[in-house]
N, C-alpha and C. Protein backbone atom coordinates (compact mmCIF):
# COMPACT_ATOMS: atom_id res chain seq x y z
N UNK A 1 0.30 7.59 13.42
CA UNK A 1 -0.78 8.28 14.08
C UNK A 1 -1.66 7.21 14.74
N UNK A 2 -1.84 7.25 16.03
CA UNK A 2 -2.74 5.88 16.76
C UNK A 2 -4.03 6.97 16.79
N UNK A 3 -5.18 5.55 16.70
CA UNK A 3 -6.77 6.45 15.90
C UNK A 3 -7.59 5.25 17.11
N UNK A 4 -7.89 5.79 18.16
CA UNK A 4 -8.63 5.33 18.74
C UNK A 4 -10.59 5.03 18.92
N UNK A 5 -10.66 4.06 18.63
CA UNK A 5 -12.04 3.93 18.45
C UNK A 5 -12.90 2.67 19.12
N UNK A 6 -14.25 3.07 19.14
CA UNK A 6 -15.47 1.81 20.22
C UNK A 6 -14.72 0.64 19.41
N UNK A 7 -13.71 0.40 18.66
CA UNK A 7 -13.59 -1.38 18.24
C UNK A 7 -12.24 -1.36 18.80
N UNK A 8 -11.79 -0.26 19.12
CA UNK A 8 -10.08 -0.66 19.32
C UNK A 8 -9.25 0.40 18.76
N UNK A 9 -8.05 -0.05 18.55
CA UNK A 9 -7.26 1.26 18.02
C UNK A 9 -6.34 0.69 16.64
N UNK A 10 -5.81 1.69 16.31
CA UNK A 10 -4.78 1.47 14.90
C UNK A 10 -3.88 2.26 14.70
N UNK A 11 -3.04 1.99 13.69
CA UNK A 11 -2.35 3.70 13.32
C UNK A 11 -1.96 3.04 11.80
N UNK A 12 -0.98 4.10 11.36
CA UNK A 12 -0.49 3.99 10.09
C UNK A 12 1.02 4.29 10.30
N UNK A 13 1.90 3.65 9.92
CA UNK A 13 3.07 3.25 9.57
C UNK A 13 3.49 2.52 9.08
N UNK A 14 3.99 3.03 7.70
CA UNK A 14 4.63 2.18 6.68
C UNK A 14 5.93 0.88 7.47
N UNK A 15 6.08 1.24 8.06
CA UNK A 15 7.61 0.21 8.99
C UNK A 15 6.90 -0.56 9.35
N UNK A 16 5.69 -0.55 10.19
CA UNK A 16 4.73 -1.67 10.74
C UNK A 16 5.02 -2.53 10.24
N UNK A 17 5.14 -2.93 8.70
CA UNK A 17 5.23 -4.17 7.63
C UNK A 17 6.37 -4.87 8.54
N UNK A 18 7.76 -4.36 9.47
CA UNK A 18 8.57 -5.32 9.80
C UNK A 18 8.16 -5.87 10.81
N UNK A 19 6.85 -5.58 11.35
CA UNK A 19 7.13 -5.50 13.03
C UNK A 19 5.68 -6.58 13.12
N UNK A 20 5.44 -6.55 12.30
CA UNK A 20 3.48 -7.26 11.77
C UNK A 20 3.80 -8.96 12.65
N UNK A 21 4.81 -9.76 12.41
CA UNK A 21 4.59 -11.18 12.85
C UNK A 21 4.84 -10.53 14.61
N UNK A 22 5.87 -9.47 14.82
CA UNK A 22 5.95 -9.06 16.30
C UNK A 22 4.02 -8.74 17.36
N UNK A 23 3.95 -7.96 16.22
CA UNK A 23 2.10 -7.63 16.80
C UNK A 23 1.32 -8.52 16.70
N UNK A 24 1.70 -9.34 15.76
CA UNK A 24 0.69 -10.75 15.73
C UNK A 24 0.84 -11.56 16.95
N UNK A 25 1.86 -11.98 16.81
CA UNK A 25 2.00 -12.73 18.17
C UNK A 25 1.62 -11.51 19.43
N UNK A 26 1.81 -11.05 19.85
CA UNK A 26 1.16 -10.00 20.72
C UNK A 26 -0.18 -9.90 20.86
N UNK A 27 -0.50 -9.73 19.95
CA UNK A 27 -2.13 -9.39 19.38
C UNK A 27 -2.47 -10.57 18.60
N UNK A 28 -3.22 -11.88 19.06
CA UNK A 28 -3.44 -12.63 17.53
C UNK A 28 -4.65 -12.49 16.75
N UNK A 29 -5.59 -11.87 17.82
CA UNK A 29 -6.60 -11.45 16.81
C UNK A 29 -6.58 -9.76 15.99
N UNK A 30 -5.42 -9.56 16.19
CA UNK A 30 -5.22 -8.22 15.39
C UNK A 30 -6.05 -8.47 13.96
N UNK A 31 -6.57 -6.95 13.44
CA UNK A 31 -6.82 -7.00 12.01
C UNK A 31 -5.79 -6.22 11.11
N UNK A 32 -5.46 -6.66 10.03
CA UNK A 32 -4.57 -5.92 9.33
C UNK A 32 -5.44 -5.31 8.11
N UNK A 33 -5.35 -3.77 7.66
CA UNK A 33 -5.93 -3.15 7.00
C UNK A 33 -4.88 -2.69 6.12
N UNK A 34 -4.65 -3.16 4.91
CA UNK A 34 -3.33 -2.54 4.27
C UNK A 34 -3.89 -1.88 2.87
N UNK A 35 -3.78 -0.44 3.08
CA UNK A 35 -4.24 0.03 2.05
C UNK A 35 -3.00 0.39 0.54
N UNK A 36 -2.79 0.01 -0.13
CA UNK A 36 -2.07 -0.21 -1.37
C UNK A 36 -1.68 0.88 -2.47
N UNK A 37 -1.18 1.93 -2.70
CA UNK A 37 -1.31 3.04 -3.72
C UNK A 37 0.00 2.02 -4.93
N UNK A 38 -0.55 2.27 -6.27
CA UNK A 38 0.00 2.13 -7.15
C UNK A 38 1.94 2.86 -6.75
N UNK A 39 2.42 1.78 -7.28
CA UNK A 39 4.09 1.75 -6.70
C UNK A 39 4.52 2.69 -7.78
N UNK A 40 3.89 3.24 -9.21
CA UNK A 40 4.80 3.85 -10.03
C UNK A 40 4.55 5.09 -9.56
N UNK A 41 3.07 5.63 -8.87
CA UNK A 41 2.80 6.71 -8.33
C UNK A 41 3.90 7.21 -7.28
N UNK A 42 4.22 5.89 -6.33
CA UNK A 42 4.59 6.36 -5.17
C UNK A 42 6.14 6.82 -5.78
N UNK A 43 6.35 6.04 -6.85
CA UNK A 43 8.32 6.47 -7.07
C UNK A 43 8.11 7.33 -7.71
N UNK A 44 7.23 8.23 -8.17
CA UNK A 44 7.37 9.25 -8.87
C UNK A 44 6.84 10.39 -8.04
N UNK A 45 6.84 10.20 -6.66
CA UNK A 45 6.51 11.58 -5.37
C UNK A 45 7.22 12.12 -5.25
N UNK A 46 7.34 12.93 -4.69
CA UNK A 46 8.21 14.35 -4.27
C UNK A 46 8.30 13.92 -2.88
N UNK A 47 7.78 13.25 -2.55
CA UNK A 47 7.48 12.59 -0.77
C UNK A 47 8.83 11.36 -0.83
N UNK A 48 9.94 11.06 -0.05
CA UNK A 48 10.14 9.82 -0.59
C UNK A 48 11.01 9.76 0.68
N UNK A 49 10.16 10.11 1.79
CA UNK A 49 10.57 10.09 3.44
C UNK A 49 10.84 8.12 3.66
N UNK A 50 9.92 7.40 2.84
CA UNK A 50 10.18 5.79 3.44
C UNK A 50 11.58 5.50 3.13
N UNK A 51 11.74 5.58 1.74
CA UNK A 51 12.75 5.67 0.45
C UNK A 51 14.43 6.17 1.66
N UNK A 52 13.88 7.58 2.12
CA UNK A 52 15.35 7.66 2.69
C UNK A 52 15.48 7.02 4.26
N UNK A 53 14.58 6.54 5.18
CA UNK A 53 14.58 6.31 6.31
C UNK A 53 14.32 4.38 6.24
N UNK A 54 13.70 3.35 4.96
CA UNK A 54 13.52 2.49 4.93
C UNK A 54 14.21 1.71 3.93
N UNK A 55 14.94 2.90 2.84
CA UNK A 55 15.65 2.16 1.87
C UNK A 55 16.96 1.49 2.59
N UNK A 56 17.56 1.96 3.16
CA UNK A 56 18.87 1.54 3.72
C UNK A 56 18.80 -0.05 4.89
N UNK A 57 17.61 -0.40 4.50
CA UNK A 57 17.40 -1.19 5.36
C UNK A 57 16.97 -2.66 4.92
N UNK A 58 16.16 -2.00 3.85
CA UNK A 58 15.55 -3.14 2.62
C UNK A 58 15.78 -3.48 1.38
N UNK A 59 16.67 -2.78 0.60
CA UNK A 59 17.64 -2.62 -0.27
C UNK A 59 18.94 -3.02 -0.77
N UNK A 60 19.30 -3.81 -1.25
CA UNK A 60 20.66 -4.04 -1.29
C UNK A 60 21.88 -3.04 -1.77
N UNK A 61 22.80 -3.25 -1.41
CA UNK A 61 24.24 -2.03 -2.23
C UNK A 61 24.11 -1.89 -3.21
N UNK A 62 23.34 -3.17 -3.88
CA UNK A 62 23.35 -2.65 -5.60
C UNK A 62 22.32 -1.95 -6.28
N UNK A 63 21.06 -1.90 -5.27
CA UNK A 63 19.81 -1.11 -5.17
C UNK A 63 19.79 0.34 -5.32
N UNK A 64 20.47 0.21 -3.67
CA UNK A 64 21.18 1.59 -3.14
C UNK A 64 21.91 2.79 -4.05
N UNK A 65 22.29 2.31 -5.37
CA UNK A 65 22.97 3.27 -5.87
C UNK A 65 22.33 3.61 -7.19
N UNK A 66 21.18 2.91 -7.53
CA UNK A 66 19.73 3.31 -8.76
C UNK A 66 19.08 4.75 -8.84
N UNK A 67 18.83 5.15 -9.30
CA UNK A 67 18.03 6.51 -9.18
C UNK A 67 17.09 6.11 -8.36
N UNK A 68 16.27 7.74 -8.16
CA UNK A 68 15.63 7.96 -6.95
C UNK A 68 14.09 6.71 -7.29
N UNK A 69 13.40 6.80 -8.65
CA UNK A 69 12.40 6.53 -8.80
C UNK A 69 12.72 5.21 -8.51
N UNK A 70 13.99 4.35 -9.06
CA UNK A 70 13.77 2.67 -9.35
C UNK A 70 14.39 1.75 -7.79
N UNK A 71 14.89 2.77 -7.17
CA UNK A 71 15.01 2.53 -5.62
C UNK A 71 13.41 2.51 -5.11
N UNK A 72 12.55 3.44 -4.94
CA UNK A 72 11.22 3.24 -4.61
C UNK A 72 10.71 2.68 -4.88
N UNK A 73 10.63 2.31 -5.95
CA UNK A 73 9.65 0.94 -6.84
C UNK A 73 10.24 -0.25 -6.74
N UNK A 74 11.19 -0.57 -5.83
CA UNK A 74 11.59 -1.52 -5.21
C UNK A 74 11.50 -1.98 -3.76
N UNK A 75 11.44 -0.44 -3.16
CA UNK A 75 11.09 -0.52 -2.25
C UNK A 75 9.54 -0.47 -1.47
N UNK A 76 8.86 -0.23 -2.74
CA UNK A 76 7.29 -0.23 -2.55
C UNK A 76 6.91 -1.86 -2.52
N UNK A 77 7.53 -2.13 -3.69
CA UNK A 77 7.23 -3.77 -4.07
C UNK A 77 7.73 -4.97 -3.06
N UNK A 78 8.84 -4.71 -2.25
CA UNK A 78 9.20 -5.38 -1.55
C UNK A 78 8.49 -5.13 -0.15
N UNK A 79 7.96 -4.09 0.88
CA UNK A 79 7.58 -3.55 1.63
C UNK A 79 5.81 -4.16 1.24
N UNK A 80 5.84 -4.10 0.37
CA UNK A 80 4.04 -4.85 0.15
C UNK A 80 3.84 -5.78 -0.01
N UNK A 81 4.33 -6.58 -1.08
CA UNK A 81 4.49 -8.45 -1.08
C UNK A 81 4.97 -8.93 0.13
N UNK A 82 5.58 -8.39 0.84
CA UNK A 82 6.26 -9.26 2.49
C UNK A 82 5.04 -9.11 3.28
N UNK A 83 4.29 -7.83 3.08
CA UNK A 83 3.09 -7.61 3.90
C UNK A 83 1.61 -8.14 3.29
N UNK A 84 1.56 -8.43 2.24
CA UNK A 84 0.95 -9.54 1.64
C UNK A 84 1.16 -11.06 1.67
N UNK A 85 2.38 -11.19 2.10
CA UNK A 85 2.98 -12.68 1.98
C UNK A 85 2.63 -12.95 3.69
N UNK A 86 2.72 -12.31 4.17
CA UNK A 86 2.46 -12.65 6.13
C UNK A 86 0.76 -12.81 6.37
N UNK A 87 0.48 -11.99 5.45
CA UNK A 87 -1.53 -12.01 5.61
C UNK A 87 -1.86 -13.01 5.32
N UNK A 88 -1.10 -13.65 4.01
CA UNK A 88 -1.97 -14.80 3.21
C UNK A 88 -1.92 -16.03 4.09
N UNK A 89 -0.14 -16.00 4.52
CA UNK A 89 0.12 -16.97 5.54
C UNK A 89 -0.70 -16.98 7.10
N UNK A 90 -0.69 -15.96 7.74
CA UNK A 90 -0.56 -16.20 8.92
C UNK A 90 -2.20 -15.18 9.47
N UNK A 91 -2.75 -14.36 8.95
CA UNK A 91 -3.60 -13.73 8.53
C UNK A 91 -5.07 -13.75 7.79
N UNK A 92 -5.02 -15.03 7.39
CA UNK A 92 -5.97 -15.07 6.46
C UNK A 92 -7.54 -14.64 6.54
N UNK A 93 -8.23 -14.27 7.65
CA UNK A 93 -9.36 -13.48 8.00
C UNK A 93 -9.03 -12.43 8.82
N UNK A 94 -8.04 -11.97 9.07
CA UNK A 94 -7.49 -11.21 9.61
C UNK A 94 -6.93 -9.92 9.12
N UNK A 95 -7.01 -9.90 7.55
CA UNK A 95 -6.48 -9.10 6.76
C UNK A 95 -7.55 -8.52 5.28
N UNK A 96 -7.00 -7.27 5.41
CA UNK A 96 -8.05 -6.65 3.94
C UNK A 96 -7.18 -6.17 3.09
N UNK A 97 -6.74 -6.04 2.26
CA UNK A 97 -6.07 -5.16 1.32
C UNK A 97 -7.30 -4.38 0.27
N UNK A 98 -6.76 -2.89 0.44
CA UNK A 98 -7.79 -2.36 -0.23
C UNK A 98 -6.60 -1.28 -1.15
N UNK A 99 -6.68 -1.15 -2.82
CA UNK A 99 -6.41 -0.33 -3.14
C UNK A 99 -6.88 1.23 -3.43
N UNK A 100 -5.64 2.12 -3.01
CA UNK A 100 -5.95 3.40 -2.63
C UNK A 100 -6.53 4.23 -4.25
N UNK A 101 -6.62 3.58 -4.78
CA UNK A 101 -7.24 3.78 -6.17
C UNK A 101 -8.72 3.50 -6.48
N UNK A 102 -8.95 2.50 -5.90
CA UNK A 102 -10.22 1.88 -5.83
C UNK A 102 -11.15 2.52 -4.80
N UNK A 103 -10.24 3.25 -3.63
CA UNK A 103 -10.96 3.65 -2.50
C UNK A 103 -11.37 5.17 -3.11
N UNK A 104 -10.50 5.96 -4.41
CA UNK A 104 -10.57 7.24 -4.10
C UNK A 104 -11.60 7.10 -5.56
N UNK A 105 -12.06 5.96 -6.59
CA UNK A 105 -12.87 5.55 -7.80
C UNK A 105 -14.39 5.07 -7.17
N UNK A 106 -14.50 4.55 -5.84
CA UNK A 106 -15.73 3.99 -6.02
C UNK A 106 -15.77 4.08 -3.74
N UNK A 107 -15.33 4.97 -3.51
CA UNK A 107 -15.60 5.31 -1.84
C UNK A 107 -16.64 4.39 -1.41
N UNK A 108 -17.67 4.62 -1.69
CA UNK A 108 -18.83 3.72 -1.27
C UNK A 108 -18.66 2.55 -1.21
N UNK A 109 -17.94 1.41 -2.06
CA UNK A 109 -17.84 0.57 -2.22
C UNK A 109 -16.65 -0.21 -1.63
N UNK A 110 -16.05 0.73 -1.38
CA UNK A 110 -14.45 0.26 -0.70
C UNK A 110 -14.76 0.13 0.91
N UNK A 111 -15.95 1.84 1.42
CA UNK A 111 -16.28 1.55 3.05
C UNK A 111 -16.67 0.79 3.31
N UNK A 112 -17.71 0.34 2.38
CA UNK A 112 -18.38 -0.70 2.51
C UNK A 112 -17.97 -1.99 3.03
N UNK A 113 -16.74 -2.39 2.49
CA UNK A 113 -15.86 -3.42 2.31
C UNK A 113 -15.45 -3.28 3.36
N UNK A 114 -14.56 -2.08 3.67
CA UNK A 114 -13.95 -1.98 5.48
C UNK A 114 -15.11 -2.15 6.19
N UNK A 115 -15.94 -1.27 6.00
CA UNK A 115 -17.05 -2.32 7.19
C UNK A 115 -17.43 -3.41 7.89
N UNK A 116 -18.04 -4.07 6.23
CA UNK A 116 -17.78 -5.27 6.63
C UNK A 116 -16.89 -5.87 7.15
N UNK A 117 -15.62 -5.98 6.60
CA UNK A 117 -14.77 -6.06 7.33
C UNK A 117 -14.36 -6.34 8.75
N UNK A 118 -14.68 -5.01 9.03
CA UNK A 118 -14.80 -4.59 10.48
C UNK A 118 -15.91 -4.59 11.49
N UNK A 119 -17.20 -5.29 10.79
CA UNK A 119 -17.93 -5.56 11.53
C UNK A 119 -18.81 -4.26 12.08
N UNK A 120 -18.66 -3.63 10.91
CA UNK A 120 -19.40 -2.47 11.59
C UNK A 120 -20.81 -1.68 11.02
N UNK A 121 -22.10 -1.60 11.33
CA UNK A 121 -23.23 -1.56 11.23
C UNK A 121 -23.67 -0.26 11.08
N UNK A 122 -23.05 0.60 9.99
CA UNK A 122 -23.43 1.67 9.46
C UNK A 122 -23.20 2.39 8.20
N UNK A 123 -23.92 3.57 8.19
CA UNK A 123 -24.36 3.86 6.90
C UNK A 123 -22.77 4.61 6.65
N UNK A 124 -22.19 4.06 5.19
CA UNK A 124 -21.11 4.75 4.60
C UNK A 124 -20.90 5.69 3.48
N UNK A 125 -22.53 6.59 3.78
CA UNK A 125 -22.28 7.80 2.81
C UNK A 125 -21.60 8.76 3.16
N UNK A 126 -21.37 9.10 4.35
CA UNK A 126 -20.79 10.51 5.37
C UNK A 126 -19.48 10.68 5.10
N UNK A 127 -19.26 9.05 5.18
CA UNK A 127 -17.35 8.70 5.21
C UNK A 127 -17.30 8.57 3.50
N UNK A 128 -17.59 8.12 2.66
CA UNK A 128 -17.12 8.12 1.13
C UNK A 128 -17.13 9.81 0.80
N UNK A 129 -17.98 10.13 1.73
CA UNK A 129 -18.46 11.77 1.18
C UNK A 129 -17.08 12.51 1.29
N UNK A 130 -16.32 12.16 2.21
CA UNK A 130 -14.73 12.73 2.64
C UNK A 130 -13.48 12.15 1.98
N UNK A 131 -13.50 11.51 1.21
CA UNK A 131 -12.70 10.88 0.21
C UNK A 131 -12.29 11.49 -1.08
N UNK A 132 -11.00 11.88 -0.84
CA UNK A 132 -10.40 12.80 -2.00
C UNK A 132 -9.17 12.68 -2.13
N UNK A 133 -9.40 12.22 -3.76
CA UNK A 133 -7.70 11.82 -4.42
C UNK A 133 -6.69 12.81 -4.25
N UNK A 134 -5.87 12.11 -4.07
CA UNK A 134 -4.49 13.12 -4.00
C UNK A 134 -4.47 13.75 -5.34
N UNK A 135 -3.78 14.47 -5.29
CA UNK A 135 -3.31 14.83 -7.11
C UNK A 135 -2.29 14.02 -8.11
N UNK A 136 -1.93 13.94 -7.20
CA UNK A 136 -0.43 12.51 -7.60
C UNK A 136 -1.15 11.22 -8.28
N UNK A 137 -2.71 11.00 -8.02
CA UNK A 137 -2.91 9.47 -8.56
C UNK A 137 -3.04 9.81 -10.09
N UNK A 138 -2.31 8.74 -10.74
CA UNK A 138 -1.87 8.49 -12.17
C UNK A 138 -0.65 9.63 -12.53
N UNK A 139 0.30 9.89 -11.53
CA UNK A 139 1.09 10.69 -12.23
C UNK A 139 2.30 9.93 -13.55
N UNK A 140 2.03 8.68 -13.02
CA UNK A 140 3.05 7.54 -13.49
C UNK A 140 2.55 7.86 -15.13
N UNK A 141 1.62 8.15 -15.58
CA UNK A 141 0.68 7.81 -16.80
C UNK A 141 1.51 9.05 -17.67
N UNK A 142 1.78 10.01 -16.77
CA UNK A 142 2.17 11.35 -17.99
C UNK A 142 3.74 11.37 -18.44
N UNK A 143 4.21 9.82 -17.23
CA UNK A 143 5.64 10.03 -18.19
C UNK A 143 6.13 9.28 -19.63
N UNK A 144 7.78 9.96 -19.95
CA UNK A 144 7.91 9.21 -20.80
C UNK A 144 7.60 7.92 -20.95
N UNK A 145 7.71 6.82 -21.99
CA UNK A 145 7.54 5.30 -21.91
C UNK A 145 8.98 4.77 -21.52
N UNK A 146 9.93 5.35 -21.46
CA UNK A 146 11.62 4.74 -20.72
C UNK A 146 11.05 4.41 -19.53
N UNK A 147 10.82 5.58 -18.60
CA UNK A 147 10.06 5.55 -17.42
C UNK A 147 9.13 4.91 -17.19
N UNK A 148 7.86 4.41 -17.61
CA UNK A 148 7.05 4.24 -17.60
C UNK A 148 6.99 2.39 -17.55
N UNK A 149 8.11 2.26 -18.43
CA UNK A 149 8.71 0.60 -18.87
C UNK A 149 9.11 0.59 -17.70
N UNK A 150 10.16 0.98 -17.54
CA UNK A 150 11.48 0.85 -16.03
C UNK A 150 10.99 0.53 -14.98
N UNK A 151 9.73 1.54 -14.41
CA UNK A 151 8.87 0.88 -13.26
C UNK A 151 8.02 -0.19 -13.08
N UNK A 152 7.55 -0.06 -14.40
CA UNK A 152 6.58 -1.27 -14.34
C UNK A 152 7.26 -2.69 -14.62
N UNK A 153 8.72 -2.60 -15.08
CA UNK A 153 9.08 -4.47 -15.30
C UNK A 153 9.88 -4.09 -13.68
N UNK A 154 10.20 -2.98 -13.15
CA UNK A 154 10.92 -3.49 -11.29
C UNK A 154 10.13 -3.57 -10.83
N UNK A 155 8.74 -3.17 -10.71
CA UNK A 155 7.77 -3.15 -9.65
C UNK A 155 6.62 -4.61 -10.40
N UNK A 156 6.85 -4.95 -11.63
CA UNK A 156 5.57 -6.06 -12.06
C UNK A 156 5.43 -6.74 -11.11
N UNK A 157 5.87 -7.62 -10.44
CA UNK A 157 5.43 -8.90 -9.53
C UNK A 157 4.66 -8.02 -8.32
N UNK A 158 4.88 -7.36 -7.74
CA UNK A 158 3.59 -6.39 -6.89
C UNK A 158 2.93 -5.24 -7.96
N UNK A 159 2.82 -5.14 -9.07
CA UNK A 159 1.83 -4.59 -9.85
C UNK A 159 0.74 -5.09 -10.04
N UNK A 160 1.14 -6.02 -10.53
CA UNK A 160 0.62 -7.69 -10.77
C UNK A 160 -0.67 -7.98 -9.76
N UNK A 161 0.44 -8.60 -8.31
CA UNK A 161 -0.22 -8.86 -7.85
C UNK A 161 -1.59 -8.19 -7.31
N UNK A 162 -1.43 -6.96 -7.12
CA UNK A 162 -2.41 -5.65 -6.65
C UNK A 162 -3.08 -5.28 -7.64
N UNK A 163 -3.07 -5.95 -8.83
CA UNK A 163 -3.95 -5.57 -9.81
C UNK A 163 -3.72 -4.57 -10.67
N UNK A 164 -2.19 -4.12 -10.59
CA UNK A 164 -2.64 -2.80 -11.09
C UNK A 164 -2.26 -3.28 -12.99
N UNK A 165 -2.62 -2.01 -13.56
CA UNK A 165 -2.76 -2.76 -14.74
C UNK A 165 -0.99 -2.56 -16.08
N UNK A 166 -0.29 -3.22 -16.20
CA UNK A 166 0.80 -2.76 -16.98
C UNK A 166 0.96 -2.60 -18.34
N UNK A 167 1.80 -1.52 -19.03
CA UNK A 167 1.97 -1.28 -20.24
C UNK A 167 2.20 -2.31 -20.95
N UNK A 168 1.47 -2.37 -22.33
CA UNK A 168 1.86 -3.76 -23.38
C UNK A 168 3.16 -3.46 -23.53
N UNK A 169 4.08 -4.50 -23.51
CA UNK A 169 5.81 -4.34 -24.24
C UNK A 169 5.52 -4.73 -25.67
């Protein structure tokens, strides 16, 4: 979806992550805004449109043939550390990572952050005021612990890194 605005424009697409050093060089003062949802959430969606249109691409044969959840949580983790690994490198004021957890726990504090960010000189009660969790956040929490293990040691190294928090073994 391209979102045109007085600073410029954007959109959202998860694929972007391949194309990011392409727009950089294109764009070098591009900003990158990468907002982050917990990876056990995302493999446990009913949504898993990246999964069938991005797994075949980022995945290996031996990936490829895992159940539905531990294919996603591979493919979340890999699709975000590469897009974390290009910011840190090539990005470094150029980039925000904000988790979509943090944005839907403390709104105020997250616009805030994009603001700044973005350089932008207004009040962010209007916009936190429109901020509403999906239903899906923490669905990861109500499963079994098989499940619950499984995602979190394929997805740890982007759990990790994003803060999110993992089960004691």
């Amino acid at each position: 979806m391209l979102k045109k605005t007085s600073l410029g424009w954007g959109w959202k697409l998860p694929s972007s992550v391949f194309f990011l050093p392409f727009l950089h060089q294109i764009w070098p003062n591009l900003r990158c805004i990468h907002i982050v949802r917990d990876g056990r959430d995302m493999a446990l969606s009913s949504n898993q449109k990246q999964l069938n249109y991005l797994g075949p691409i980022a995945l290996s044969s031996d990936e490829l043939i895992l159940p539905s959840e531990q294919r996603s949580i591979l493919l979340w983790e890999r699709l975000n550390l590469s897009l974390a690994d290009y910011a840190a490198k090539n990005l470094p004021n150029q980039y925000l990572c904000l988790n979509y957890e943090d944005l839907c726990n403390s709104p105020h504090t997250s616009i805030n952050r994009l603001f700044s960010f973005l350089d932008i000189k207004e009040d962010s009660t209007a916009y936190a005021a429109q901020i509403k969790p999906s239903s899906g956040v923490g669905r990861w929490k109500q499963q079994p612990e098989n499940i619950k293990n499984t995602l979190a040691s394929l997805g740890e190294k982007a759990l990790n890194y994003f803060g999110y928090t993992l089960p004691k073994q």
